[in-house]
Protein backbone atom coordinates (compact mmCIF):
# COMPACT_ATOMS: atom_id res chain seq x y z
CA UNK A 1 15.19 5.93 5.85
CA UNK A 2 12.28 3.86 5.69
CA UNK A 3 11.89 0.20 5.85
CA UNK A 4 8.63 -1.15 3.65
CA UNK A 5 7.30 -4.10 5.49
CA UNK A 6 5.67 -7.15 3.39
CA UNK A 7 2.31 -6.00 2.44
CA UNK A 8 -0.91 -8.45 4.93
CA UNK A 9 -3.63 -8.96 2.57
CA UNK A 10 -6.89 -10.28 4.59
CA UNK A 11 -8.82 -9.50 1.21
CA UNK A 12 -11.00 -13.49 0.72
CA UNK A 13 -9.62 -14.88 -2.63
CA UNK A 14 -12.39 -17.21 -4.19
CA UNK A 15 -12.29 -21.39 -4.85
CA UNK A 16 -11.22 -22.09 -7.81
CA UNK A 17 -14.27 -23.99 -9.80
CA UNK A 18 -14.34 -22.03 -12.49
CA UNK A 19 -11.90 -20.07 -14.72
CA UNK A 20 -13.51 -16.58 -13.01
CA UNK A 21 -12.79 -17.63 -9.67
CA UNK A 22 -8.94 -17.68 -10.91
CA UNK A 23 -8.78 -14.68 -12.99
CA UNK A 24 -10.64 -12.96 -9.52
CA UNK A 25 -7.67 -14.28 -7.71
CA UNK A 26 -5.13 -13.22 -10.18
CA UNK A 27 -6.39 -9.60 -10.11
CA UNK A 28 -5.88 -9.47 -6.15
CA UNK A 29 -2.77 -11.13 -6.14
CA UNK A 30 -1.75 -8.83 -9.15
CA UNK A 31 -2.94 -5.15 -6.90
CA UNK A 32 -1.28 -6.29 -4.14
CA UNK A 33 2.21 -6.79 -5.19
CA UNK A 34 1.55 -3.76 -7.25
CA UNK A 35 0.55 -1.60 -3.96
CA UNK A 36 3.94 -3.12 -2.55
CA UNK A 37 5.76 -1.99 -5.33
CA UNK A 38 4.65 1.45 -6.13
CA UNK A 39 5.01 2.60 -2.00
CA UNK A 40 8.31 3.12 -2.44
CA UNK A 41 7.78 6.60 -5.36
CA UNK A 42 5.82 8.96 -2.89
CA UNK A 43 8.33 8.10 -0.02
CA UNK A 44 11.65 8.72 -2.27
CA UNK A 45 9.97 11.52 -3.57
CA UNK A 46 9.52 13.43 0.02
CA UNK A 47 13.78 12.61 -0.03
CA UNK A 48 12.99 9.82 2.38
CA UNK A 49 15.46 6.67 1.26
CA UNK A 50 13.95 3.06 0.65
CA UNK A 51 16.33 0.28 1.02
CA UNK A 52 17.29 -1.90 -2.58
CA UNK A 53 15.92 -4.80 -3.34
CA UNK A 54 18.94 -6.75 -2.33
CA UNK A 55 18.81 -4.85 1.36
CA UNK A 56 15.34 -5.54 1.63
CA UNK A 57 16.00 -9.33 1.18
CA UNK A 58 18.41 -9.45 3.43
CA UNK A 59 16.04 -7.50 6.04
CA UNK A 60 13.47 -10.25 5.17
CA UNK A 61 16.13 -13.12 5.82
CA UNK A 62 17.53 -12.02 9.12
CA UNK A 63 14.13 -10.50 10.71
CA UNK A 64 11.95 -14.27 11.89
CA UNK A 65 8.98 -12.27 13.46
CA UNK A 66 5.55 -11.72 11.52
CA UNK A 67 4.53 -8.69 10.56
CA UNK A 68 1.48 -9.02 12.77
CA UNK A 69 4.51 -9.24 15.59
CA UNK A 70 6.67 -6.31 14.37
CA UNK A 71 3.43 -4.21 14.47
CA UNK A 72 3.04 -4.77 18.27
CA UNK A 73 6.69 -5.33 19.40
CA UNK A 74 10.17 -3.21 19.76
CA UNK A 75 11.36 -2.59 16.61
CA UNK A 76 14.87 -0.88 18.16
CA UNK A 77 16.51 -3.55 16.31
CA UNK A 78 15.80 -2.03 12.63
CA UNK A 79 17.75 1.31 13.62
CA UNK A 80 20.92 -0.48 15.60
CA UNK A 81 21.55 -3.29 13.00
CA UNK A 82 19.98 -2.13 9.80
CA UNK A 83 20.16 2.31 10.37
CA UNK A 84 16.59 2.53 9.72
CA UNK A 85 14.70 5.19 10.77
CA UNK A 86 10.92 4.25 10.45
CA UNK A 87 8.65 1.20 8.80
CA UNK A 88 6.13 1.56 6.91
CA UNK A 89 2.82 -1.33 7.38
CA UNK A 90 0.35 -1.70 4.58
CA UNK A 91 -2.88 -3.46 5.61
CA UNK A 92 -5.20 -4.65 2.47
CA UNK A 93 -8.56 -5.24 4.51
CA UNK A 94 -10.88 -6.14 1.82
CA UNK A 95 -12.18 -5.50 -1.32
CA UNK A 96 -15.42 -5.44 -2.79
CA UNK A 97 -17.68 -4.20 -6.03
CA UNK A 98 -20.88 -2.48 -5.71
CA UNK A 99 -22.88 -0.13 -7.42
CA UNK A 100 -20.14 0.24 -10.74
CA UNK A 101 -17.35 0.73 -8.04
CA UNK A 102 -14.20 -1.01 -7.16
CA UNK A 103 -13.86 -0.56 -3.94
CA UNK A 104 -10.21 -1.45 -1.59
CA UNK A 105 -10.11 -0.68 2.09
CA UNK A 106 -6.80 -0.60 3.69
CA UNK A 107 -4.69 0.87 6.15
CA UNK A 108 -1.25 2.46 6.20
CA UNK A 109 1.06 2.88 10.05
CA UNK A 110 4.69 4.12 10.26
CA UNK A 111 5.84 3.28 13.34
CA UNK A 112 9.35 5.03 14.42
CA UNK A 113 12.47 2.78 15.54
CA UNK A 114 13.21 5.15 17.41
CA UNK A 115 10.55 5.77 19.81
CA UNK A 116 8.60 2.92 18.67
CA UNK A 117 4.95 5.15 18.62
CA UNK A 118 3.06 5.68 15.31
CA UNK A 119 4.19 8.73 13.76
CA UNK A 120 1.21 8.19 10.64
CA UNK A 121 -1.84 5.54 10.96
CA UNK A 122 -4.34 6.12 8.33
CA UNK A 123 -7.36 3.84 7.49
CA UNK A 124 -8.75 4.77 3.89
CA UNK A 125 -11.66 3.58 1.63
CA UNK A 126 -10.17 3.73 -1.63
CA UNK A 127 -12.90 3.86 -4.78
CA UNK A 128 -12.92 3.65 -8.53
CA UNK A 129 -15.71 4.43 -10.71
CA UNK A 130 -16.40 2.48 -13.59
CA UNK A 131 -18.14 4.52 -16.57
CA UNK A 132 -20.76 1.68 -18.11
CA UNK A 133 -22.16 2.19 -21.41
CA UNK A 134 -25.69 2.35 -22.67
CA UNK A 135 -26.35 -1.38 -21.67
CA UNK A 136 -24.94 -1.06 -18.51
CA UNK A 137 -21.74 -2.97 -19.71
CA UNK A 138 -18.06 -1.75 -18.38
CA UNK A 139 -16.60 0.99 -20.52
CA UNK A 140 -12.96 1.25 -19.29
CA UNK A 141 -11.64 4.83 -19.65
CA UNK A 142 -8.90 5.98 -21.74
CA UNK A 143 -6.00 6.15 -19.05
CA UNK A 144 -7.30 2.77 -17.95
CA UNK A 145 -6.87 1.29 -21.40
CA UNK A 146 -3.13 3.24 -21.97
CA UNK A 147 -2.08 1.62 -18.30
CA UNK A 148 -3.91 -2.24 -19.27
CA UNK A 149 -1.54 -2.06 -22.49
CA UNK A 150 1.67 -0.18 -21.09
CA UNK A 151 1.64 -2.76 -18.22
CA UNK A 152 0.13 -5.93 -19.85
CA UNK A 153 -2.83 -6.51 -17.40
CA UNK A 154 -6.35 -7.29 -18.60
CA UNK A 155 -8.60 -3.79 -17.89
CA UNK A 156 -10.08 -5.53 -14.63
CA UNK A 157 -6.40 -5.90 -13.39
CA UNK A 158 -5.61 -2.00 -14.72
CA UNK A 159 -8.27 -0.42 -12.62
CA UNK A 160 -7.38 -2.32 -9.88
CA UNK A 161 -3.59 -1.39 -10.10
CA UNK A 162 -3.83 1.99 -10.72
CA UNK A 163 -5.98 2.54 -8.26
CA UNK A 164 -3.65 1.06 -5.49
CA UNK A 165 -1.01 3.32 -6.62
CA UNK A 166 -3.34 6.14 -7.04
CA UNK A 167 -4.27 5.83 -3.32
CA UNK A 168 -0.38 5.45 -1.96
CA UNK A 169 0.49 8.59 -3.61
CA UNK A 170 -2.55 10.21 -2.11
CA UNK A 171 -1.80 9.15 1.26
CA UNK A 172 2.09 9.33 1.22
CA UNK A 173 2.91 12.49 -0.61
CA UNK A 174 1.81 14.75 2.09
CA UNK A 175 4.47 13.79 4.89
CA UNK A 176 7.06 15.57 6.33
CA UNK A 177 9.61 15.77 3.84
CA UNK A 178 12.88 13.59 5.42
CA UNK A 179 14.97 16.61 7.00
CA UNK A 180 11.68 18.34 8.28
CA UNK A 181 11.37 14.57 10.40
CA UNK A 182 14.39 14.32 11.45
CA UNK A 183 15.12 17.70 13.16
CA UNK A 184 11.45 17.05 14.75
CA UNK A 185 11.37 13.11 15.26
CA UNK A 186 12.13 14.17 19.33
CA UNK A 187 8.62 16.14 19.77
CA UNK A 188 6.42 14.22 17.93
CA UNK A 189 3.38 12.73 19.72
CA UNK A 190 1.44 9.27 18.98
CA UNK A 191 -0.28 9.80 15.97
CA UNK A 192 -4.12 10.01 15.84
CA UNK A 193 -5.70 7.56 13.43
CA UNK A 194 -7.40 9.20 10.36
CA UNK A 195 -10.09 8.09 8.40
CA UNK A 196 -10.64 9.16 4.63
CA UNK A 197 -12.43 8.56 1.13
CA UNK A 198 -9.92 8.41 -1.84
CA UNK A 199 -11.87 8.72 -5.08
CA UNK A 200 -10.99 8.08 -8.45
């Protein structure tokens, strides 16, 4: 099983002077719980098991260190009180818009509560194009405009969104699927930190 711990998000939100500077904030507030949300999919679908909402809660209520402290401390405690395995920490770094792009940079650890070493730390630069018309003016995609309506965000929001959840899948999917782990959790080594571009 793996615990998700409560997304950090060091991305700068802006003052709020004008009605952009909110709708800016909204969007990052929006991606992030979204990222949180949509971790759990890869992991379940590698037959790894995700506590409830109600378990998670519980977790939330009864653990009183940071994540900034969990990250650097024995986390023992998760696997005596709670049976969990592993936790997973999501780090949103930044974001930032250049060139047509949305760009997120983040950084996803699971640390073992077991052995308390990193068995995954990945840093990634996630990117999304956006097509601009003629004029140089946004011209959201067709996916992007099925997920704005399906989910009820403004396009700005969309990309944003599916792009998070585009990038978890991408870095998730590829673990050990959950009995592969556990018959090997006693040889594995400190993970070595990768670096990597996800496009989309």
């Amino acid at each position: 099983s793996i615990y998700i711990a409560p997304i950090e998000d060091f991305s700068k939100r802006r003052f709020e002077k004008y009605p952009k500077d909110a709708e800016f904030n909204k969007e990052l507030n929006t991606a992030a719980a979204y990222m949180e949300q949509t971790l759990a999919a890869p992991l379940t679908n590698r037959g790894y098991y995700i506590p409830g909402p109600l378990a998670t809660e519980r977790i939330k209520m009864t653990e009183s260190r940071s994540v900034k402290e969990l990250k650097k401390g024995n986390i023992s405690s998760y696997l005596t009180h709670f049976g969990i395995d592993a936790i997973l920490f999501t780090t949103i770094h930044k974001w930032t818009e250049s060139n047509g792009e949305w760009v997120i940079y983040a950084e996803y650890e699971i640390r073992s509560t077991k052995s308390n070493i990193e068995l995954m730390h990945n840093w990634v630069k996630g990117t999304k194009r956006i097509p601009t018309d003629l004029k140089g003016d946004p011209r959201p995609l067709k996916q992007d405009l099925a997920f704005s309506a399906q989910m009820g965000f403004d396009i700005n929001t969309a990309q944003r969104c599916y792009l998070v959840s585009m990038m978890n899948d991408y870095v998730l999917r590829n673990l050990p699927i959950s009995s592969l782990r556990d018959n090997t959790e006693n040889v594995y080594e400190q993970a070595t930190p990768r670096y990597f571009h996800f496009i989309w």
